[in-house]
PDB file of N, CA and C in Angstrom:
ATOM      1  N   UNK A   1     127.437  89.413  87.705  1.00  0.00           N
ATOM      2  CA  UNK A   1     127.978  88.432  88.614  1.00  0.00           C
ATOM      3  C   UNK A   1     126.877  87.429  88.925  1.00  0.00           C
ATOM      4  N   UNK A   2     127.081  85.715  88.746  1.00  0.00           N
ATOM      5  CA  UNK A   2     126.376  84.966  88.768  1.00  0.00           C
ATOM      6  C   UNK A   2     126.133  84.871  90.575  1.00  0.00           C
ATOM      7  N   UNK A   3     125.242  84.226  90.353  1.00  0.00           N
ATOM      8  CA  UNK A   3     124.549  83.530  92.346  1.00  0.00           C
ATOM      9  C   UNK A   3     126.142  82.858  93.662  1.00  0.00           C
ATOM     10  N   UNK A   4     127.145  82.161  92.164  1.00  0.00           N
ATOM     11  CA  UNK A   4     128.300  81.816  93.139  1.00  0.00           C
ATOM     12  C   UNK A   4     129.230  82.883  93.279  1.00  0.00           C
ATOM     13  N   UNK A   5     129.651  84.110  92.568  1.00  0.00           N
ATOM     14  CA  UNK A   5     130.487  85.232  92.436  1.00  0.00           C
ATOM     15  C   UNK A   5     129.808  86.329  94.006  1.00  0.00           C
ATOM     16  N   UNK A   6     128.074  86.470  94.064  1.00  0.00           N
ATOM     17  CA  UNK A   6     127.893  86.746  95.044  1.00  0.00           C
ATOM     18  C   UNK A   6     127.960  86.234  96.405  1.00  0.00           C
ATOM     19  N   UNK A   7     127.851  84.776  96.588  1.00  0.00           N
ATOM     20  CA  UNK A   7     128.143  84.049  97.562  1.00  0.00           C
ATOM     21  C   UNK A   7     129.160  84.309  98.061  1.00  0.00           C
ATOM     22  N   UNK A   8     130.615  84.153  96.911  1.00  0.00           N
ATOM     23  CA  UNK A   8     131.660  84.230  97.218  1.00  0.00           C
ATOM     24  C   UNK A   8     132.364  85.618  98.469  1.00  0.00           C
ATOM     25  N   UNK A   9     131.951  86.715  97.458  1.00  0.00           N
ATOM     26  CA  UNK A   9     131.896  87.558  97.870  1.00  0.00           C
ATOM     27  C   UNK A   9     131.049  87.928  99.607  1.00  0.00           C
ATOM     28  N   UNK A  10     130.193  87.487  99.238  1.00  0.00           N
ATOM     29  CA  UNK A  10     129.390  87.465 101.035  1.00  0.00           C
ATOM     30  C   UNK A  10     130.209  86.883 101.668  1.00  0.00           C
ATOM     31  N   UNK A  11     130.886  85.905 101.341  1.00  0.00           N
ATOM     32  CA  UNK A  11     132.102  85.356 102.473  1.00  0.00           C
ATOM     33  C   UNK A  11     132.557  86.874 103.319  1.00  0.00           C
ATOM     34  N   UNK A  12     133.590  87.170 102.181  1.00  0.00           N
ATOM     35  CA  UNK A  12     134.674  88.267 102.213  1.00  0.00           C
ATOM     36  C   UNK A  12     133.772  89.259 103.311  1.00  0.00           C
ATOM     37  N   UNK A  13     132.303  89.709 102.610  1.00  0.00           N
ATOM     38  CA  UNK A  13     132.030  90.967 103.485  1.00  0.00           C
ATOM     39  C   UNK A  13     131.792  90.501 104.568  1.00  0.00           C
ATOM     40  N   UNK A  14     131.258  88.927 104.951  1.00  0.00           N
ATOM     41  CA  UNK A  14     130.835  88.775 106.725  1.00  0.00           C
ATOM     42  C   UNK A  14     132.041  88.973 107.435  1.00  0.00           C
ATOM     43  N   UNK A  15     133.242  88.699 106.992  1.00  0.00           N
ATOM     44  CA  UNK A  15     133.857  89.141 107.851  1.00  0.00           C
ATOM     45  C   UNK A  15     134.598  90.819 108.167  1.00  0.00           C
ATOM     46  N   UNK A  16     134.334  91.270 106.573  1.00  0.00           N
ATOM     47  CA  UNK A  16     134.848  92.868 106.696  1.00  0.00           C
ATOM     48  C   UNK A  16     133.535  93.407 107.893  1.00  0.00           C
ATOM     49  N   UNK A  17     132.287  92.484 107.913  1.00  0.00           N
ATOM     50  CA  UNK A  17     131.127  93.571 108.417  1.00  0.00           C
ATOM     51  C   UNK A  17     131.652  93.087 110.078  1.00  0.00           C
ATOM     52  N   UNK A  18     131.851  91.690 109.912  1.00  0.00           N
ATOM     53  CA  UNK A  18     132.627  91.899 111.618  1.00  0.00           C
ATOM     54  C   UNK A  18     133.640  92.742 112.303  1.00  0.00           C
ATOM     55  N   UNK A  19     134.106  93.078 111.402  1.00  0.00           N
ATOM     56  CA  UNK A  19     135.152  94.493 111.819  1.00  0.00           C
ATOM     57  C   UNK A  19     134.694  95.116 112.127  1.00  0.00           C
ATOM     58  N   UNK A  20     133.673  95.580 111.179  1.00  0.00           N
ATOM     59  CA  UNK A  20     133.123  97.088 111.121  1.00  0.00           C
ATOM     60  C   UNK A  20     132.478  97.205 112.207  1.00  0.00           C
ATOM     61  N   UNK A  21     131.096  96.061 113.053  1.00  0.00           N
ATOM     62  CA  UNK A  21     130.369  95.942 113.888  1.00  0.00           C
ATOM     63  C   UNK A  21     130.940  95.903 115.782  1.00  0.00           C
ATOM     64  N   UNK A  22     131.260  96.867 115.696  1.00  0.00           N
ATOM     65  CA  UNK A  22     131.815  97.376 117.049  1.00  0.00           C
ATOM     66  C   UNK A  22     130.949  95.920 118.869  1.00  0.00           C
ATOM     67  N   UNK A  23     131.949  95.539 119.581  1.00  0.00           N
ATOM     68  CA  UNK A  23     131.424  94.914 120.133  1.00  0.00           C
ATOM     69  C   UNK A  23     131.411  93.107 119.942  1.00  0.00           C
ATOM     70  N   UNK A  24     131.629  92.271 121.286  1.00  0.00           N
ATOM     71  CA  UNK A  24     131.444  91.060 121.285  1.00  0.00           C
ATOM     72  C   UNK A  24     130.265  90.733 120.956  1.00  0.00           C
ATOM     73  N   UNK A  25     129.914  89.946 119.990  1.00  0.00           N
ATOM     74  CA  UNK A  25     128.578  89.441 119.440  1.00  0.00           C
ATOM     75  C   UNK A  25     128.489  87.901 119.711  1.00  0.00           C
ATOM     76  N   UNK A  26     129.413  86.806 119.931  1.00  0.00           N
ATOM     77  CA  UNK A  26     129.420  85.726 119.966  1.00  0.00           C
ATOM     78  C   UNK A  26     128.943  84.818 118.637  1.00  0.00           C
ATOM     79  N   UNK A  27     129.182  85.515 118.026  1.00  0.00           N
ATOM     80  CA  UNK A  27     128.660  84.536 117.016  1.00  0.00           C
ATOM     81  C   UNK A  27     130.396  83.900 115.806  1.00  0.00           C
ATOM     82  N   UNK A  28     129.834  82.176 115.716  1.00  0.00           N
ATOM     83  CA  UNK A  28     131.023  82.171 115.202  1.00  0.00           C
ATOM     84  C   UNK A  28     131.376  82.405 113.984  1.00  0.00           C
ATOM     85  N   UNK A  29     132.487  81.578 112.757  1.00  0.00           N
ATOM     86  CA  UNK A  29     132.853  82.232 111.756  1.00  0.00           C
ATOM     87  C   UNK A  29     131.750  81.507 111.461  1.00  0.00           C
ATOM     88  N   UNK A  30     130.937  80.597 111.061  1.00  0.00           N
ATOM     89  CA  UNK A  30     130.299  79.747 110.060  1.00  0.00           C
ATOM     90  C   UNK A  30     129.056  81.139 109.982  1.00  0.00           C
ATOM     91  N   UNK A  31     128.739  81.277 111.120  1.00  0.00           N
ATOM     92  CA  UNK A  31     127.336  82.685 111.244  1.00  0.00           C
ATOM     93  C   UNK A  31     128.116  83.778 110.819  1.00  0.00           C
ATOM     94  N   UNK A  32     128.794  83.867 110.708  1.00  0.00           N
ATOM     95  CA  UNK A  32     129.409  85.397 109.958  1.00  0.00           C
ATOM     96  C   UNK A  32     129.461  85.433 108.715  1.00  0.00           C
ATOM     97  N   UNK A  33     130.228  84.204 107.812  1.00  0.00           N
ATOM     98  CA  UNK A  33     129.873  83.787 106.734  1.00  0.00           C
ATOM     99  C   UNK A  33     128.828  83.750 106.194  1.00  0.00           C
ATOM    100  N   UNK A  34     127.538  83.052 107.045  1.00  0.00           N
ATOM    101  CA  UNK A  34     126.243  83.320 106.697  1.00  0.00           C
ATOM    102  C   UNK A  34     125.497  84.384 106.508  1.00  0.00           C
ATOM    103  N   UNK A  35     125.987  85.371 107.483  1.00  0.00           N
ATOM    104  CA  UNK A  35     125.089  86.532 107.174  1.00  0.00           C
ATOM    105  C   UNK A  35     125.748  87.670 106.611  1.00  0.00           C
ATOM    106  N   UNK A  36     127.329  87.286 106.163  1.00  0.00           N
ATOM    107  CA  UNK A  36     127.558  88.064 105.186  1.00  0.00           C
ATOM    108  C   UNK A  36     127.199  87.522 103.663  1.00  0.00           C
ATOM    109  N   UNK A  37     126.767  85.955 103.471  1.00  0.00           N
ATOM    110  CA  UNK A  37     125.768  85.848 102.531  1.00  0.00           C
ATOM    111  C   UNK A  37     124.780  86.444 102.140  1.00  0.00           C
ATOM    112  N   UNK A  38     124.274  86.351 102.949  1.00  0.00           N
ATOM    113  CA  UNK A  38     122.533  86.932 103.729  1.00  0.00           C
ATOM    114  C   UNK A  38     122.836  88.715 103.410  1.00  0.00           C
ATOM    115  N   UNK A  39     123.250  89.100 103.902  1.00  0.00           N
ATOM    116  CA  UNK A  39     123.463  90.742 103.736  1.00  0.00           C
ATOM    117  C   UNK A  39     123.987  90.971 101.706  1.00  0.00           C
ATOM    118  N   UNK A  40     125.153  90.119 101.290  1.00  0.00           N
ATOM    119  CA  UNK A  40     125.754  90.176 100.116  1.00  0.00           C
ATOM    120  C   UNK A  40     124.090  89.704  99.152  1.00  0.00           C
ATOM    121  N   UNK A  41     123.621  88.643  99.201  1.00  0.00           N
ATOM    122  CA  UNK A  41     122.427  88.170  98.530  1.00  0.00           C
ATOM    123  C   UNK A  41     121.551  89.717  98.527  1.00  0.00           C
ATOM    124  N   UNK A  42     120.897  90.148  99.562  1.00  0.00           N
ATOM    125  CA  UNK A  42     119.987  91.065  99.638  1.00  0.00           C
ATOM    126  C   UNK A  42     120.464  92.479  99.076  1.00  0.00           C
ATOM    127  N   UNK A  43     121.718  93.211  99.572  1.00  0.00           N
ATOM    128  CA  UNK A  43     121.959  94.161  98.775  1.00  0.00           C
ATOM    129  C   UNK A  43     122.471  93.811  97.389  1.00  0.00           C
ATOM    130  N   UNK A  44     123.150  92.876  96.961  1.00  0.00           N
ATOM    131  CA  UNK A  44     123.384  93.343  95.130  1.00  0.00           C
ATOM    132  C   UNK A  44     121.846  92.838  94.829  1.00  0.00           C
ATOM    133  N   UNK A  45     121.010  91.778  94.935  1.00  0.00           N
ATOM    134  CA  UNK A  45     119.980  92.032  94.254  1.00  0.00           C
ATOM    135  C   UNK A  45     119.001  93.426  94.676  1.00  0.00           C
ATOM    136  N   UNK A  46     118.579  93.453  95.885  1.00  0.00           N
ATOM    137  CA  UNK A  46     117.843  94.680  96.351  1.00  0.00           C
ATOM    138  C   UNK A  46     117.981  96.002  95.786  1.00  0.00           C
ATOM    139  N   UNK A  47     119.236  95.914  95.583  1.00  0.00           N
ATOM    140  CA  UNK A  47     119.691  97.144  94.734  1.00  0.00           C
ATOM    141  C   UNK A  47     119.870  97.462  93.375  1.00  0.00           C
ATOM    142  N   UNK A  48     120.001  96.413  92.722  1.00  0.00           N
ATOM    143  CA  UNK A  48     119.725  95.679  91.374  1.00  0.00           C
ATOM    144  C   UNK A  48     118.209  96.048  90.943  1.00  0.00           C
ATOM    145  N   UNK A  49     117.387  95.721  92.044  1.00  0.00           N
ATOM    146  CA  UNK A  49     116.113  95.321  91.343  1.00  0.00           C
ATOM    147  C   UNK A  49     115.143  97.471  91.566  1.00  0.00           C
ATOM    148  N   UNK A  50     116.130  97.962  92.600  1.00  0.00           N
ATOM    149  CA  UNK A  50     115.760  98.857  92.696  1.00  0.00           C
ATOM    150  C   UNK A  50     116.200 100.168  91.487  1.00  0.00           C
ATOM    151  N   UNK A  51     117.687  99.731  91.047  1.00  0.00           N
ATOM    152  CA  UNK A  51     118.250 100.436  90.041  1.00  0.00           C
ATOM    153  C   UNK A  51     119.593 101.408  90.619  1.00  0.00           C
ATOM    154  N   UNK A  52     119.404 100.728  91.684  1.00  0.00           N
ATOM    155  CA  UNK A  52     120.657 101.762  93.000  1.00  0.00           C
ATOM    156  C   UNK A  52     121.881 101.641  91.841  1.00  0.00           C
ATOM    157  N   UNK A  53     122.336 100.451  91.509  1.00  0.00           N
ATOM    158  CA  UNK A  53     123.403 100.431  90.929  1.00  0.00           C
ATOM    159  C   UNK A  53     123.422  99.081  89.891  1.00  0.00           C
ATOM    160  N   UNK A  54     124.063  99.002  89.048  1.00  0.00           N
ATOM    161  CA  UNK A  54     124.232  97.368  87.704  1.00  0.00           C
ATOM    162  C   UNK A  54     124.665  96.809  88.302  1.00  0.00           C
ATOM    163  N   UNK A  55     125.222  95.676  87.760  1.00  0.00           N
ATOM    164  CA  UNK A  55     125.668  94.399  87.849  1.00  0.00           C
ATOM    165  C   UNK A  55     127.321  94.661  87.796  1.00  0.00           C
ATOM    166  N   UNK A  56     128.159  94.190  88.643  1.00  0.00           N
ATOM    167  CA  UNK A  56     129.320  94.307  88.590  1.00  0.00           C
ATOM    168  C   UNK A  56     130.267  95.885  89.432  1.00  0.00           C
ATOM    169  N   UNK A  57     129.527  96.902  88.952  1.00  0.00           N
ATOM    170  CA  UNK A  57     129.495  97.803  90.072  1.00  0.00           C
ATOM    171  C   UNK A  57     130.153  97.635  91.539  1.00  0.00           C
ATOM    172  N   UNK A  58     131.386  98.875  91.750  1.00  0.00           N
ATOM    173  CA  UNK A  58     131.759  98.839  93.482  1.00  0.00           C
ATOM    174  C   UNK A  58     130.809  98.851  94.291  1.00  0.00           C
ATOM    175  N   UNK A  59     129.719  99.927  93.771  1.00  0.00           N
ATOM    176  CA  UNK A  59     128.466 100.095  94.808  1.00  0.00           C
ATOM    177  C   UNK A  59     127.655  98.948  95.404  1.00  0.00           C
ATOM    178  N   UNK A  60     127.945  97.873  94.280  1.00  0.00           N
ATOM    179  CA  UNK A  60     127.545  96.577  95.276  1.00  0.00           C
ATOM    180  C   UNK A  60     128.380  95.971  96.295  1.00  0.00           C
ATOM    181  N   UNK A  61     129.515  96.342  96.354  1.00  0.00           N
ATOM    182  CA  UNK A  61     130.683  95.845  97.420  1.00  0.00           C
ATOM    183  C   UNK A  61     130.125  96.180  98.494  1.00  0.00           C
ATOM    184  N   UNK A  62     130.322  97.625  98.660  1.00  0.00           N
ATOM    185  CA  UNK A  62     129.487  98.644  99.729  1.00  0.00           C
ATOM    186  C   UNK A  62     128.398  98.002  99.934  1.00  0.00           C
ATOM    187  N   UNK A  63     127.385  98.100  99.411  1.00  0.00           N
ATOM    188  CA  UNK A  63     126.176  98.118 100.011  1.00  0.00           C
ATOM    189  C   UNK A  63     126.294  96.721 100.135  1.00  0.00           C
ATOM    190  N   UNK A  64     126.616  95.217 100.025  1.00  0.00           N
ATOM    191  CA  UNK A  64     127.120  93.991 100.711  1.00  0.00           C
ATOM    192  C   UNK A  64     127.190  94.231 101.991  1.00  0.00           C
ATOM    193  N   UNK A  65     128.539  95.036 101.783  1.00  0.00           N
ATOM    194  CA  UNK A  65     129.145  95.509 103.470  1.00  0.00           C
ATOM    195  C   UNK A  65     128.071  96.024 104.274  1.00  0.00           C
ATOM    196  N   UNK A  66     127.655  97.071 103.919  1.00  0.00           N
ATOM    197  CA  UNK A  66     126.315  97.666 104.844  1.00  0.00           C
ATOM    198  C   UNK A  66     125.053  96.952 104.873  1.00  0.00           C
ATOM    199  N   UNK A  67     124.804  96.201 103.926  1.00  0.00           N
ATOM    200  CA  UNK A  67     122.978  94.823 103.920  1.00  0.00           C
ATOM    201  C   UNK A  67     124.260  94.071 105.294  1.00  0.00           C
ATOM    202  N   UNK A  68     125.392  93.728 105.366  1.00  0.00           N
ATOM    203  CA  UNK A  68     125.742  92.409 106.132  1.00  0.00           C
ATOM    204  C   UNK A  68     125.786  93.135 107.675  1.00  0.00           C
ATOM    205  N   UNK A  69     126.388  94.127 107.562  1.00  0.00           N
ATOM    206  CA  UNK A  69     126.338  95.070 109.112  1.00  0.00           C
ATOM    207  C   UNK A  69     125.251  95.085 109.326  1.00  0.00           C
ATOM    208  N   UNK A  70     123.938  95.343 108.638  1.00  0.00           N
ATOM    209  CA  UNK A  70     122.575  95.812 109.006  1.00  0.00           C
ATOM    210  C   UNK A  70     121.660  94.398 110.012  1.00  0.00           C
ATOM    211  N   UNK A  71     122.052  93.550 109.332  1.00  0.00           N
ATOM    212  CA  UNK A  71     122.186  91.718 109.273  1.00  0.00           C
ATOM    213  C   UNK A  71     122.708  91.205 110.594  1.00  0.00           C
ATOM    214  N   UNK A  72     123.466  91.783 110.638  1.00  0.00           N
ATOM    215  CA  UNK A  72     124.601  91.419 111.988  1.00  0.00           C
ATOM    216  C   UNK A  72     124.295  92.271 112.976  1.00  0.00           C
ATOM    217  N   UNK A  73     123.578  93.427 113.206  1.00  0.00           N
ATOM    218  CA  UNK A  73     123.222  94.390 114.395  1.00  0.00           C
ATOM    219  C   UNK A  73     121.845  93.829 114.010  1.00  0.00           C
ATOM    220  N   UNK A  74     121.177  93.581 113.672  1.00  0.00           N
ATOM    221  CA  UNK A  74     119.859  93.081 113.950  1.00  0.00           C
ATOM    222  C   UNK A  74     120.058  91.490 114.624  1.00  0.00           C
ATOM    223  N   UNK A  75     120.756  90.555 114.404  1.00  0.00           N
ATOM    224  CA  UNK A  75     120.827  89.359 114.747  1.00  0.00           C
ATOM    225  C   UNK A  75     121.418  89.389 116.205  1.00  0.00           C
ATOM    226  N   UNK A  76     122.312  90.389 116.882  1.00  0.00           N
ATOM    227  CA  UNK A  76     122.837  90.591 117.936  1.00  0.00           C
ATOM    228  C   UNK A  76     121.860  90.935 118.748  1.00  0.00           C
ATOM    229  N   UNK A  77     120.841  92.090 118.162  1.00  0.00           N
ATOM    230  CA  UNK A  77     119.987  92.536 119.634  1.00  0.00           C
ATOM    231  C   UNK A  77     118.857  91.676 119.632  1.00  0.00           C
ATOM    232  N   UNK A  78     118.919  90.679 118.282  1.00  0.00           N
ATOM    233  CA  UNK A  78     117.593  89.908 119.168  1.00  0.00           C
ATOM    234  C   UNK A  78     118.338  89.044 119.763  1.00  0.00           C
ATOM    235  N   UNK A  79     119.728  88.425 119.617  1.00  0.00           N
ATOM    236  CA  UNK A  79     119.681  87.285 120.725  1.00  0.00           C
ATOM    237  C   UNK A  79     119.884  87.955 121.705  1.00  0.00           C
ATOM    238  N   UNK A  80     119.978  88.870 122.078  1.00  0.00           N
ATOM    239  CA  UNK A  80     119.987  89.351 123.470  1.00  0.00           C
ATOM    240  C   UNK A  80     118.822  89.232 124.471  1.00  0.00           C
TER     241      UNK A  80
END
């Protein structure tokens, strides 16, 4: 999957990871989008480069979802 197939995809998970992320966070869709970029970018490559899983792989869906939750509970308690 090229750089826009993951982008794309980071869309989709910022908002599955807003589900998942229990709690008002205030942040709007454009920042959710972003850091389900941000989370989607870091786990398929991070995991890629580690050997967690290939290219194309569900396990990169997942771990999207969980780099963007990880992303999104870190960005909440610092603006606090």
């Amino acid at each position: 999957m090229g750089i826009i197939g993951t982008i794309l995809i980071g869309l989709i998970v910022g908002f599955v990871a807003r589900l998942l992320h229990p709690g008002k966070d205030g942040l709007g869709v454009i920042m959710t989008s972003l850091l389900g970029i941000a989370g989607s970018l870091v786990a398929t490559y991070g995991g890629q480069a580690l050997g967690i899983y290939h290219a194309g792989e569900g396990a990169g869906f997942l771990g999207a979802v969980i780099g963007a939750v990880v992303i999104l509970f870190v960005v909440t308690r610092l603006k606090k």
